[in-house]
PDB file of N, CA and C in Angstrom:
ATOM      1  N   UNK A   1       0.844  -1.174   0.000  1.00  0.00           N
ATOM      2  CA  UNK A   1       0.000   0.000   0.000  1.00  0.00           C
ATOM      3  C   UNK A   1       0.890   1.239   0.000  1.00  0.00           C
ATOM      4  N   UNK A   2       0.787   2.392  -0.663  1.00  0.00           N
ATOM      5  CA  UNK A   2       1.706   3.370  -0.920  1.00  0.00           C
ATOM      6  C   UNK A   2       1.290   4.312  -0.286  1.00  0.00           C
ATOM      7  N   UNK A   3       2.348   5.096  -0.061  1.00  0.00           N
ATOM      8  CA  UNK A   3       2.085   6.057   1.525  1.00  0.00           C
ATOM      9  C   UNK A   3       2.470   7.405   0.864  1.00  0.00           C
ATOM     10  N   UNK A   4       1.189   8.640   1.073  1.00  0.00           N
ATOM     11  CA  UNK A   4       1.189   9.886   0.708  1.00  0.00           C
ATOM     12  C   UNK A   4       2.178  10.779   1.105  1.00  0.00           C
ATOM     13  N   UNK A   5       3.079  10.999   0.441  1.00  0.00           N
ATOM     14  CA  UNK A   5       4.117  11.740   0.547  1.00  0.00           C
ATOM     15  C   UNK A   5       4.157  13.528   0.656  1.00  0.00           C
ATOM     16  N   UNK A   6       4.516  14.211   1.125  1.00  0.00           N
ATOM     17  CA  UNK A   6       3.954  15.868   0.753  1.00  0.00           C
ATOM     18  C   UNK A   6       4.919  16.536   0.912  1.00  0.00           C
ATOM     19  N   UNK A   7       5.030  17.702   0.003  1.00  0.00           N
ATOM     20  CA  UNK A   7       6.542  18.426   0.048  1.00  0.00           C
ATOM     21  C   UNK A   7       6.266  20.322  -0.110  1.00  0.00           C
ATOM     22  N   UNK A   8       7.164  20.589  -0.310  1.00  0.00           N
ATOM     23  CA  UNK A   8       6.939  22.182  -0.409  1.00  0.00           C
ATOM     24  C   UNK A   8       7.814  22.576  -0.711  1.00  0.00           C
ATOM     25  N   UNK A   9       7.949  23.482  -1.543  1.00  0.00           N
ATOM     26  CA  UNK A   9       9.355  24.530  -1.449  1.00  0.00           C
ATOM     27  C   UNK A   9       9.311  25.725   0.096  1.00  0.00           C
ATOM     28  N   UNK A  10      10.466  26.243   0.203  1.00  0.00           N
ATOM     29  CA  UNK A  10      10.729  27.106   0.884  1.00  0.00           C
ATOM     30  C   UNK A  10       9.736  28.278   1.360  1.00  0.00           C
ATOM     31  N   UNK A  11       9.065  29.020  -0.043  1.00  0.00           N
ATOM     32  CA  UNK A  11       8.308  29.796   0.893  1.00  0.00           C
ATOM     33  C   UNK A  11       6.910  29.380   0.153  1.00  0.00           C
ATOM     34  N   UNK A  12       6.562  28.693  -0.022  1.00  0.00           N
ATOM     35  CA  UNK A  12       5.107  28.042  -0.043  1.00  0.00           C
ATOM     36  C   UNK A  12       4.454  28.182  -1.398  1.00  0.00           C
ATOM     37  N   UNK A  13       5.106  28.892  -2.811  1.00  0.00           N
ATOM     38  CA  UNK A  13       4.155  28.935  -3.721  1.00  0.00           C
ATOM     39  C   UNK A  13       3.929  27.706  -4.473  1.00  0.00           C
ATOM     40  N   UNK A  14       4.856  26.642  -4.055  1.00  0.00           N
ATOM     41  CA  UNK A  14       4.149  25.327  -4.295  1.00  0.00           C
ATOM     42  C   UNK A  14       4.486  24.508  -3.795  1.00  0.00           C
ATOM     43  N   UNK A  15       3.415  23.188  -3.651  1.00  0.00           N
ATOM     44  CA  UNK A  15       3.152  22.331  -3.188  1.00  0.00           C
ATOM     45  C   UNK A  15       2.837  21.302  -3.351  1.00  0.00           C
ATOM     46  N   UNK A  16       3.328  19.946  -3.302  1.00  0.00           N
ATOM     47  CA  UNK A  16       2.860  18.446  -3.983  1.00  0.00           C
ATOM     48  C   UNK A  16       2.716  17.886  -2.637  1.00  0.00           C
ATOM     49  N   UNK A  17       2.131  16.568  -3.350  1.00  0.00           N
ATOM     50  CA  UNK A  17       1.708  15.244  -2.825  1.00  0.00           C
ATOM     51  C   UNK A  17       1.867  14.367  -3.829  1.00  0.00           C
ATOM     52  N   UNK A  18       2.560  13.141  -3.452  1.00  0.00           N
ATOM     53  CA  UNK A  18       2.325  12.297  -4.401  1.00  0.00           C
ATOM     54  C   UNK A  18       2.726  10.928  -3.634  1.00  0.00           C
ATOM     55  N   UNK A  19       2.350   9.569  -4.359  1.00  0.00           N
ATOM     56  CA  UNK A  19       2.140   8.460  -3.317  1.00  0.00           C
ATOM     57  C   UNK A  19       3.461   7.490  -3.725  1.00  0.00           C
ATOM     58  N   UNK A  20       3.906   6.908  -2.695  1.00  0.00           N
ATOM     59  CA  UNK A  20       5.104   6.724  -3.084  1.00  0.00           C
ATOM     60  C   UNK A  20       5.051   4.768  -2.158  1.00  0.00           C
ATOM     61  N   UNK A  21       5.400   3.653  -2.803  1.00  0.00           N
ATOM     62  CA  UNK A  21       5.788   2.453  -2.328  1.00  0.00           C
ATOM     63  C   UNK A  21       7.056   2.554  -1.295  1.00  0.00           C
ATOM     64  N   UNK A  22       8.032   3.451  -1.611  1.00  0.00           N
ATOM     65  CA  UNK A  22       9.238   3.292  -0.923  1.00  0.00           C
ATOM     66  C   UNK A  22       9.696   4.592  -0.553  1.00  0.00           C
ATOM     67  N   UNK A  23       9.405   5.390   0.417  1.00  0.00           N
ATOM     68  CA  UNK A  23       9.304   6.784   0.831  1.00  0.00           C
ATOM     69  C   UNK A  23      10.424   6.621   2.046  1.00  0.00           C
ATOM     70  N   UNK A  24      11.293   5.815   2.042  1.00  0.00           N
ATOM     71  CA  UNK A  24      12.720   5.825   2.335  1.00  0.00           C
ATOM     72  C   UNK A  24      13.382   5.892   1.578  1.00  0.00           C
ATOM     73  N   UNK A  25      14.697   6.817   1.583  1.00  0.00           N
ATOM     74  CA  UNK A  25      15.307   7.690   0.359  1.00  0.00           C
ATOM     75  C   UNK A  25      15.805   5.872   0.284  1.00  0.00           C
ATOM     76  N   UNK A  26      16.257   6.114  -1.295  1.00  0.00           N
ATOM     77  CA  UNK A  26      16.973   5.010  -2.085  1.00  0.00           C
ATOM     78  C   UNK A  26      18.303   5.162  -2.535  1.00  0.00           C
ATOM     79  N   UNK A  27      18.448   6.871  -2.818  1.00  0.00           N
ATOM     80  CA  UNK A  27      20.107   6.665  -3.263  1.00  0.00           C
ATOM     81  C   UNK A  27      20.259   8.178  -3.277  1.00  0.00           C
ATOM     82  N   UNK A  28      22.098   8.330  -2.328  1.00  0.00           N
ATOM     83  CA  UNK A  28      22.397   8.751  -2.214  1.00  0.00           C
ATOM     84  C   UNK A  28      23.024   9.679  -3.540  1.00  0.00           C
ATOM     85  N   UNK A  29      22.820  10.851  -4.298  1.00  0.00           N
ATOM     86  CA  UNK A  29      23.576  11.250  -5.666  1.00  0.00           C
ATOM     87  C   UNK A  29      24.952  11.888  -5.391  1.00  0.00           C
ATOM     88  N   UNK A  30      25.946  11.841  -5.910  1.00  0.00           N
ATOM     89  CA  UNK A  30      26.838  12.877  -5.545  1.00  0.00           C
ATOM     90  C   UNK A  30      27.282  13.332  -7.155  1.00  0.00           C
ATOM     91  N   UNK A  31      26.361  13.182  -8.002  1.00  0.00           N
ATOM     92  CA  UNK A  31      27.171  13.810  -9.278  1.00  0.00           C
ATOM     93  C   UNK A  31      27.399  15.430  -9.004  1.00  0.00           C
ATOM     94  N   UNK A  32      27.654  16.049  -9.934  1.00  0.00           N
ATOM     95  CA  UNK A  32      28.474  17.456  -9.860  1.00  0.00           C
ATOM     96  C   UNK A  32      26.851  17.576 -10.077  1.00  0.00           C
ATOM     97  N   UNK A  33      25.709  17.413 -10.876  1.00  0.00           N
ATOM     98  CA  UNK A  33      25.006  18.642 -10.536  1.00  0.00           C
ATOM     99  C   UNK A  33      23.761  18.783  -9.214  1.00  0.00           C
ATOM    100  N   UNK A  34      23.471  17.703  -8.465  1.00  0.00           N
ATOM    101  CA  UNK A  34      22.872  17.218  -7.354  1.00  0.00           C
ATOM    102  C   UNK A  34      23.915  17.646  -6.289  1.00  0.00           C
ATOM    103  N   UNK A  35      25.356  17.956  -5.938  1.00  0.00           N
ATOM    104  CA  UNK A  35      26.663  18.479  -5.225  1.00  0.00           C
ATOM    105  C   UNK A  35      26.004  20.046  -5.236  1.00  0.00           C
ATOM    106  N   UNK A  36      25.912  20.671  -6.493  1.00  0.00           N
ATOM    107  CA  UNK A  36      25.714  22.182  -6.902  1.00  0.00           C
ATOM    108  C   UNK A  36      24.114  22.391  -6.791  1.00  0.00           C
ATOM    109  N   UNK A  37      23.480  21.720  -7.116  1.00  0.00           N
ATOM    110  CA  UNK A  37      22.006  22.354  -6.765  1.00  0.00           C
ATOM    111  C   UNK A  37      21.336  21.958  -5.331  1.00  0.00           C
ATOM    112  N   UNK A  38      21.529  20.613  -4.697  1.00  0.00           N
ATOM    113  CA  UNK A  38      21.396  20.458  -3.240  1.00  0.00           C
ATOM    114  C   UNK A  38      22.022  21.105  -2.306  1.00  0.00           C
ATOM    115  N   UNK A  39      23.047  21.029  -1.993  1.00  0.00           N
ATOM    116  CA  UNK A  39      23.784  21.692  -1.024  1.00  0.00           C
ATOM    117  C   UNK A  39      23.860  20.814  -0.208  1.00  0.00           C
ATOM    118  N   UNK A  40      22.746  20.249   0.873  1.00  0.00           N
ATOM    119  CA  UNK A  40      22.619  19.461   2.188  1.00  0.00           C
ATOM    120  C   UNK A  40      23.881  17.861   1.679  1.00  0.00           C
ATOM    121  N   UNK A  41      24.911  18.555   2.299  1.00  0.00           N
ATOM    122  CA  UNK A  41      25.735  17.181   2.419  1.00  0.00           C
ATOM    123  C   UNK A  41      26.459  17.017   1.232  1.00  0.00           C
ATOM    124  N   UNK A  42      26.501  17.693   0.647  1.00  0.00           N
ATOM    125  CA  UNK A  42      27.127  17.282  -0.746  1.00  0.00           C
ATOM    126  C   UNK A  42      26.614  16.142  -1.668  1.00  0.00           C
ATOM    127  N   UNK A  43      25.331  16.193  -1.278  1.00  0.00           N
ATOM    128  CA  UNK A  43      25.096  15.128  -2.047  1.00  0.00           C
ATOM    129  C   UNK A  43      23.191  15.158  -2.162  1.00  0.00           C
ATOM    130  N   UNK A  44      22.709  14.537  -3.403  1.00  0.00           N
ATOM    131  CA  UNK A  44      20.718  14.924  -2.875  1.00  0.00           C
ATOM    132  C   UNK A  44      20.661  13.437  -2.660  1.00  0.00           C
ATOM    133  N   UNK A  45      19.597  13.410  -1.709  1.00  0.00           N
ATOM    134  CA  UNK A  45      18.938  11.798  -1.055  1.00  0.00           C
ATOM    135  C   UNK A  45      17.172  11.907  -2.004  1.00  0.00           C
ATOM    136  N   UNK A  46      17.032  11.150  -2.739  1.00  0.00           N
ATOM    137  CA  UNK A  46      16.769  11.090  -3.787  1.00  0.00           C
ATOM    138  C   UNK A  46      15.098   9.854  -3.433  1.00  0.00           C
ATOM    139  N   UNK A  47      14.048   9.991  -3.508  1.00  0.00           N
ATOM    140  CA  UNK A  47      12.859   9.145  -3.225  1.00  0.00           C
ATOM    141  C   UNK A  47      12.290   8.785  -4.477  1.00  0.00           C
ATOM    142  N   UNK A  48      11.575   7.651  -4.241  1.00  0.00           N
ATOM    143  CA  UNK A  48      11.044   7.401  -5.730  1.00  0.00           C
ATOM    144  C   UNK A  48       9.430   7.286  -5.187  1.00  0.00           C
ATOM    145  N   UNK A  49       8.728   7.896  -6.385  1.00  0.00           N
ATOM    146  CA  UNK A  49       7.044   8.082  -5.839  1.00  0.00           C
ATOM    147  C   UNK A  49       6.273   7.660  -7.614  1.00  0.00           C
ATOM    148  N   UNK A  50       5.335   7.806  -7.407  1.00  0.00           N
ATOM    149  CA  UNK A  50       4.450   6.973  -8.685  1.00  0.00           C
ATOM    150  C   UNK A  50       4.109   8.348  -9.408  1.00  0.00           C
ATOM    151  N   UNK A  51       4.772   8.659 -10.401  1.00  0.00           N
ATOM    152  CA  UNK A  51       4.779   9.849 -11.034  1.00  0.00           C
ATOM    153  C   UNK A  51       3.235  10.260 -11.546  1.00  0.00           C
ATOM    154  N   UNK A  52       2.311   9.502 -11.802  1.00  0.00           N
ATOM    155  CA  UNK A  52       0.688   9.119 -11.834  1.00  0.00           C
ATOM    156  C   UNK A  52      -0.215  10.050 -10.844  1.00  0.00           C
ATOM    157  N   UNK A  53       0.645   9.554  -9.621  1.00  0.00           N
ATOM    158  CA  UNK A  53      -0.222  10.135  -8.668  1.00  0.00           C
ATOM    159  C   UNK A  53       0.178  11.634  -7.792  1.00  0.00           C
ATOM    160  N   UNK A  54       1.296  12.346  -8.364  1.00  0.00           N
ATOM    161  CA  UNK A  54       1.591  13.852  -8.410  1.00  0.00           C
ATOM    162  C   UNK A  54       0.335  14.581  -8.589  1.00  0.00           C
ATOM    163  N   UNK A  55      -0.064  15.525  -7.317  1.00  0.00           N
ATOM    164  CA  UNK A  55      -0.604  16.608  -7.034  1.00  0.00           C
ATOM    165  C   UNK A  55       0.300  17.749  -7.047  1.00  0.00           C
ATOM    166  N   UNK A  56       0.042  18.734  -7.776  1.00  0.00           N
ATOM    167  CA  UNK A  56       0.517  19.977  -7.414  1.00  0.00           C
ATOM    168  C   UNK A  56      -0.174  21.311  -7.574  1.00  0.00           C
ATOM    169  N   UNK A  57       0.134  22.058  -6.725  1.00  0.00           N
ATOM    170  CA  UNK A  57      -0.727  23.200  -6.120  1.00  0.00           C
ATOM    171  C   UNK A  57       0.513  24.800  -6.531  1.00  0.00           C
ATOM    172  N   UNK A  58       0.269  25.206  -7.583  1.00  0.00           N
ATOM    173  CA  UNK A  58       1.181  27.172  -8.000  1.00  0.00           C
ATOM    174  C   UNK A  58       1.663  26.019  -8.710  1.00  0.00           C
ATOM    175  N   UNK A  59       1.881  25.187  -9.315  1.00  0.00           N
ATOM    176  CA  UNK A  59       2.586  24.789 -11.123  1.00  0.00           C
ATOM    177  C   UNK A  59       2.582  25.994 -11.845  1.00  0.00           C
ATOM    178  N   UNK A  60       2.542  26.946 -11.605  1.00  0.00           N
ATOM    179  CA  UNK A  60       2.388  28.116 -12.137  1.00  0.00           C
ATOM    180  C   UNK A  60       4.109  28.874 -11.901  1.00  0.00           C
ATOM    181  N   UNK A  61       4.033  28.441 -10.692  1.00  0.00           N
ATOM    182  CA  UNK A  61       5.673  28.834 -10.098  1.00  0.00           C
ATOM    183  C   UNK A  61       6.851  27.988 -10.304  1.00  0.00           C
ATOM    184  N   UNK A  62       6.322  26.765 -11.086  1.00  0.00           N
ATOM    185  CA  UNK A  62       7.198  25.887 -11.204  1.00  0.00           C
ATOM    186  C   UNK A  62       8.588  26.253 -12.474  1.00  0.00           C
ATOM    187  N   UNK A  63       9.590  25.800 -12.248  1.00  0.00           N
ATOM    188  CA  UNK A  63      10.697  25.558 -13.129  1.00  0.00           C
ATOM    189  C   UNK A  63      11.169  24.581 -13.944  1.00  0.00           C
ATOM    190  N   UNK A  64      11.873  24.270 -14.703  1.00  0.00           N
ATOM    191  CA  UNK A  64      12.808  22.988 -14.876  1.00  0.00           C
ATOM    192  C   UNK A  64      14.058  23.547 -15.873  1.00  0.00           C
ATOM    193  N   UNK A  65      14.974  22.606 -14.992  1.00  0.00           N
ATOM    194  CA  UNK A  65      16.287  23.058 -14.811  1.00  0.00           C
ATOM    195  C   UNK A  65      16.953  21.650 -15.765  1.00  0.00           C
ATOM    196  N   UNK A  66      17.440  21.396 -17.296  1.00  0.00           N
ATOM    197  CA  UNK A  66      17.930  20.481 -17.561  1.00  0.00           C
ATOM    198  C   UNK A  66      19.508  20.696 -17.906  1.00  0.00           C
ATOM    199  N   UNK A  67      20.219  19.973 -16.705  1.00  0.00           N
ATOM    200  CA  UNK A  67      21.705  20.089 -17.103  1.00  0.00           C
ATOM    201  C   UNK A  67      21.891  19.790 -18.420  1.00  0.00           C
ATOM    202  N   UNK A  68      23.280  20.844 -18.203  1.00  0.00           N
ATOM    203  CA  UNK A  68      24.403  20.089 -19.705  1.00  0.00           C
ATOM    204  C   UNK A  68      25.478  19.597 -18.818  1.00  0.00           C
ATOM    205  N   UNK A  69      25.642  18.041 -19.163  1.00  0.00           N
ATOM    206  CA  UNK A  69      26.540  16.993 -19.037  1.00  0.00           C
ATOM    207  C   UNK A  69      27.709  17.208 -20.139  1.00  0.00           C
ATOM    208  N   UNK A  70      29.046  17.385 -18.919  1.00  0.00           N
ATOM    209  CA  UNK A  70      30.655  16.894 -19.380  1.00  0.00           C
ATOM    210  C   UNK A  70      30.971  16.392 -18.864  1.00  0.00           C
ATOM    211  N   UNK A  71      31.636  14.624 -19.387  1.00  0.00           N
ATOM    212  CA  UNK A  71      32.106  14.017 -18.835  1.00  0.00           C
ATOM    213  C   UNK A  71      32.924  13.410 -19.611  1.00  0.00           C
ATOM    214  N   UNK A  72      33.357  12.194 -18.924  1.00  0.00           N
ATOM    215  CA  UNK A  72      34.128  11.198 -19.896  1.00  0.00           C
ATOM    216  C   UNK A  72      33.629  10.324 -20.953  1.00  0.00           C
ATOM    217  N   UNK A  73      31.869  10.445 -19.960  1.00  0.00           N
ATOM    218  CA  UNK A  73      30.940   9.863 -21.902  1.00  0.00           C
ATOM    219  C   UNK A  73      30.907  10.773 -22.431  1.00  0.00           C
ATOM    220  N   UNK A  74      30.446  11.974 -21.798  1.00  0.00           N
ATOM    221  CA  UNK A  74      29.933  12.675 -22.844  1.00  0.00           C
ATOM    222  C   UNK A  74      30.898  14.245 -23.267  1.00  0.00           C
ATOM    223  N   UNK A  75      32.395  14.282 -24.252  1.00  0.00           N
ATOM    224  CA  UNK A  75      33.128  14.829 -23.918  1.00  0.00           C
ATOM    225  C   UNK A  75      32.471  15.880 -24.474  1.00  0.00           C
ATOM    226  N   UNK A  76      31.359  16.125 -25.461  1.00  0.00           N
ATOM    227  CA  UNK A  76      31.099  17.289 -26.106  1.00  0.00           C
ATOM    228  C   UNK A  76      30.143  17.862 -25.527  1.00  0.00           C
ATOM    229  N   UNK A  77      29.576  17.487 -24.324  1.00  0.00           N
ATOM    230  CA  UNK A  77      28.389  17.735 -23.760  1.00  0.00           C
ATOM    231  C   UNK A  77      27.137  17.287 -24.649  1.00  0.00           C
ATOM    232  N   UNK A  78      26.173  16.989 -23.625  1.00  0.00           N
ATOM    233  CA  UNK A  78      25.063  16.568 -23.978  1.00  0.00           C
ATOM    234  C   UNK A  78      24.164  17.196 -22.752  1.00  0.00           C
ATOM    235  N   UNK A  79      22.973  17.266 -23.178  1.00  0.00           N
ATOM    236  CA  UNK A  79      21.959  18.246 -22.319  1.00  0.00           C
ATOM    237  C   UNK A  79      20.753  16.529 -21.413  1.00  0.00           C
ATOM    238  N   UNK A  80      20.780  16.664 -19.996  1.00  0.00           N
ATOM    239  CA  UNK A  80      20.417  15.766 -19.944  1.00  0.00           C
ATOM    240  C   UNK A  80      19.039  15.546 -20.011  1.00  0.00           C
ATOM    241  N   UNK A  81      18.373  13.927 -19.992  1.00  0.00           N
ATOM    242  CA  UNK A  81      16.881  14.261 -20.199  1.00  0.00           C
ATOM    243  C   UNK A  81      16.082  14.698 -18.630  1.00  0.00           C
ATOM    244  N   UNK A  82      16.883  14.407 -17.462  1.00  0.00           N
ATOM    245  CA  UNK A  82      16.409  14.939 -16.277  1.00  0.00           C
ATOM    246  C   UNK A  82      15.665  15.826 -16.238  1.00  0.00           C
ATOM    247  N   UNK A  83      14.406  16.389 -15.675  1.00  0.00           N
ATOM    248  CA  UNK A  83      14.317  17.380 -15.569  1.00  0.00           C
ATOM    249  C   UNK A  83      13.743  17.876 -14.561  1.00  0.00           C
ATOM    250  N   UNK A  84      14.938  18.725 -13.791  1.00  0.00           N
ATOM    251  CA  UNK A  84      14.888  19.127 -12.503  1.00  0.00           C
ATOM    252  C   UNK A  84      13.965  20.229 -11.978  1.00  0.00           C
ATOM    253  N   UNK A  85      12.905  19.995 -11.207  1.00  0.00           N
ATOM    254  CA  UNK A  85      11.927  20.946 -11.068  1.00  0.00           C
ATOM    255  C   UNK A  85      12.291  22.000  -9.835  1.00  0.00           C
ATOM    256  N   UNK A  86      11.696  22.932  -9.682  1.00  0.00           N
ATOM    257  CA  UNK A  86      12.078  23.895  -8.882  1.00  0.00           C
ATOM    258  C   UNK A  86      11.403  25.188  -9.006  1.00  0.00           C
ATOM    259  N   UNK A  87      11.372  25.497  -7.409  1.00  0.00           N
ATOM    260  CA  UNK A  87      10.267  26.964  -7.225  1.00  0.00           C
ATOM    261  C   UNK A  87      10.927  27.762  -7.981  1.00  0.00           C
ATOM    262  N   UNK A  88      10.232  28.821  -8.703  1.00  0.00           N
ATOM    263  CA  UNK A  88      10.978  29.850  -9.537  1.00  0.00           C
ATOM    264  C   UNK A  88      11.090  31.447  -8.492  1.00  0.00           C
ATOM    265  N   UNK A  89       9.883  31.027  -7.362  1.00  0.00           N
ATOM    266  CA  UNK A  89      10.023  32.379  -6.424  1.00  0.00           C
ATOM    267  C   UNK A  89      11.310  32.148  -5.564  1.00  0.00           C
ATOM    268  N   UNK A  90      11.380  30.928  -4.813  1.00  0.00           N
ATOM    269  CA  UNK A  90      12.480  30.772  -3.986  1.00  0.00           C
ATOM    270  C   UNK A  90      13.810  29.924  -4.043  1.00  0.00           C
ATOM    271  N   UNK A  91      13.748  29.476  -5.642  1.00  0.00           N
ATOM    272  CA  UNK A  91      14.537  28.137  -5.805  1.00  0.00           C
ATOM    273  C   UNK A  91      14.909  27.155  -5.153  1.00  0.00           C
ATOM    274  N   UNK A  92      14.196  26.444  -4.572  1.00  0.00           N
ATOM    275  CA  UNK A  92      13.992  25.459  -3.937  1.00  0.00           C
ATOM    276  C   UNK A  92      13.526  24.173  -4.583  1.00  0.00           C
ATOM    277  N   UNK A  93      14.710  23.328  -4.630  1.00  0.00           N
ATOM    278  CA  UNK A  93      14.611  22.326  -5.486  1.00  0.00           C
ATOM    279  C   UNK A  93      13.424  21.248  -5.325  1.00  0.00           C
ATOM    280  N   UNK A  94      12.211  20.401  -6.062  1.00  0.00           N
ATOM    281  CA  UNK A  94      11.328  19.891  -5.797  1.00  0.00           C
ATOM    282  C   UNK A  94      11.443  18.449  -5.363  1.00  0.00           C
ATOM    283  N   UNK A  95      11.639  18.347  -7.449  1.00  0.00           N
ATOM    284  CA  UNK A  95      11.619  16.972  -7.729  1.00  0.00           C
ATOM    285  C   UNK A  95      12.810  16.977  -9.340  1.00  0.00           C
ATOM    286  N   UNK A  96      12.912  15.393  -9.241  1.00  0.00           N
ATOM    287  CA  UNK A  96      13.223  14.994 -10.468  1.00  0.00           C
ATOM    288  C   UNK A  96      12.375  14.220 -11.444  1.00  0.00           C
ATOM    289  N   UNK A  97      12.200  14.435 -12.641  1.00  0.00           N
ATOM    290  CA  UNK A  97      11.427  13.838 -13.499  1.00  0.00           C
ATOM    291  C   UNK A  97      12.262  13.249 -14.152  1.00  0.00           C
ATOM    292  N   UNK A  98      12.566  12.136 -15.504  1.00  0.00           N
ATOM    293  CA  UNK A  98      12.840  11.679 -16.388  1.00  0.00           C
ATOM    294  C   UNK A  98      12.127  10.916 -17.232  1.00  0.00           C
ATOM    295  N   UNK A  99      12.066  11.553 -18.876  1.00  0.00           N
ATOM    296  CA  UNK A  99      10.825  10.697 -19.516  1.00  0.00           C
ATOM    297  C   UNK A  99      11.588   9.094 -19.820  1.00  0.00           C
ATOM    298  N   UNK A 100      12.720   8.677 -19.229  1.00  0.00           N
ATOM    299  CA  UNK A 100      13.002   7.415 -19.525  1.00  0.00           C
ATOM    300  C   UNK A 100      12.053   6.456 -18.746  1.00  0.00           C
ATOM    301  N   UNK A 101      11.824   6.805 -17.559  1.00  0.00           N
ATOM    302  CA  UNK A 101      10.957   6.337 -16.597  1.00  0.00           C
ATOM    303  C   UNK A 101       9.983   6.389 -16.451  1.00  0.00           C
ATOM    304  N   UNK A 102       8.950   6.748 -16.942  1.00  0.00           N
ATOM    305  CA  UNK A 102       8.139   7.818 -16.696  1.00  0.00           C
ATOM    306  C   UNK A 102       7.070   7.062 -15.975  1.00  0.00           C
ATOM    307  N   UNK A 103       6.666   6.330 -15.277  1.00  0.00           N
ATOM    308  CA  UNK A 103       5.989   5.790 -14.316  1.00  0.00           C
ATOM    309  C   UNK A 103       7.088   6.539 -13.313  1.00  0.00           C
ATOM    310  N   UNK A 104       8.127   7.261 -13.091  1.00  0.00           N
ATOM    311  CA  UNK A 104       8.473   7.337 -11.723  1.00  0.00           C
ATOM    312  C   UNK A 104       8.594   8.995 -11.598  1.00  0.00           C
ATOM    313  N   UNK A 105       8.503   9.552 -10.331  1.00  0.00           N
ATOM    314  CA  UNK A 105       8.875  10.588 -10.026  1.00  0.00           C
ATOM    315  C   UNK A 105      10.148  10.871  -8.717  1.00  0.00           C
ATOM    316  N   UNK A 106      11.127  11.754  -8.570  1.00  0.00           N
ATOM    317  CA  UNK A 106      11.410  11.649  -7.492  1.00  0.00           C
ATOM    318  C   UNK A 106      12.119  12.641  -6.929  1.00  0.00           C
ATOM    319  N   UNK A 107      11.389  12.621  -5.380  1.00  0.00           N
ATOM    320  CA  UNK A 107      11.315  13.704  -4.682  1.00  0.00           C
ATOM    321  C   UNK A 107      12.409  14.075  -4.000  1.00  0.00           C
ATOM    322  N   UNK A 108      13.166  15.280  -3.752  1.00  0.00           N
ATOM    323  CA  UNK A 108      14.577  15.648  -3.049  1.00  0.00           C
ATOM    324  C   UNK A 108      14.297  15.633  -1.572  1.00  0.00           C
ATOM    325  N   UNK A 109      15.061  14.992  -0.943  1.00  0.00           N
ATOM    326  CA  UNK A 109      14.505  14.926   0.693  1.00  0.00           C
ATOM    327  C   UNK A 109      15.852  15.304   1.190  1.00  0.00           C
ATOM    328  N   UNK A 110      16.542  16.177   0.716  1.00  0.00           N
ATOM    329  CA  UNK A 110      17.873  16.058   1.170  1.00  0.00           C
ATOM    330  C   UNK A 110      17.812  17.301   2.492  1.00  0.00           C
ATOM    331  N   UNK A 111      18.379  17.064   3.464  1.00  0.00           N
ATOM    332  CA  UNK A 111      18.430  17.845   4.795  1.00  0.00           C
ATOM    333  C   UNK A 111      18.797  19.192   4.584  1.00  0.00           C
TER     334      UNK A 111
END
């Protein structure tokens, strides 16, 4: 049975819910851009929720933020398909989306 999850940015212009099987973080990220846009720890703690069942309340205020990836795959850069959501009043990071997955959503719980 999946357990209602609820989040917020910083100063309140938006707001989700969404229902999640495993609402204990699953994985720790430390790439360079989860290091630079989390902050808490150097690293984002990362939840997975049923992308289906996303409520959100000011989507109006919402963002998305899709890195450009340099690495050792990708030496010329490539823009990733992530796409990192975020308050546009207070930047306060939400969630992550990816249409590879797209049954999944997942939420930043990082401290």
């Amino acid at each position: 049975m999946p357990i209602l999850l609820k989040g917020s940015c910083h100063c309140g212009a938006v707001r989700f819910e969404v229902e999640s099987h495993t609402p204990a973080p699953y994985q720790l990220c430390y790439c360079s851009i989860c290091r630079k846009q989390q902050g808490g720890g150097g690293y984002a703690i990362n939840l997975a929720a049923i992308h289906a069942t996303l409520n959100v309340e000011g989507r109006e205020n919402l963002g998305v933020y899709r890195a450009r990836i340099h690495d050792d795959e990708h030496p010329t850069g490539e823009t990733s398909s992530g796409e990192r959501n975020f308050c546009r009043q207070c930047g306060s990071a939400l969630w992550l989306y990816d249409p590879k997955w797209p049954e999944l959503i997942h939420p930043f719980a990082s401290p």
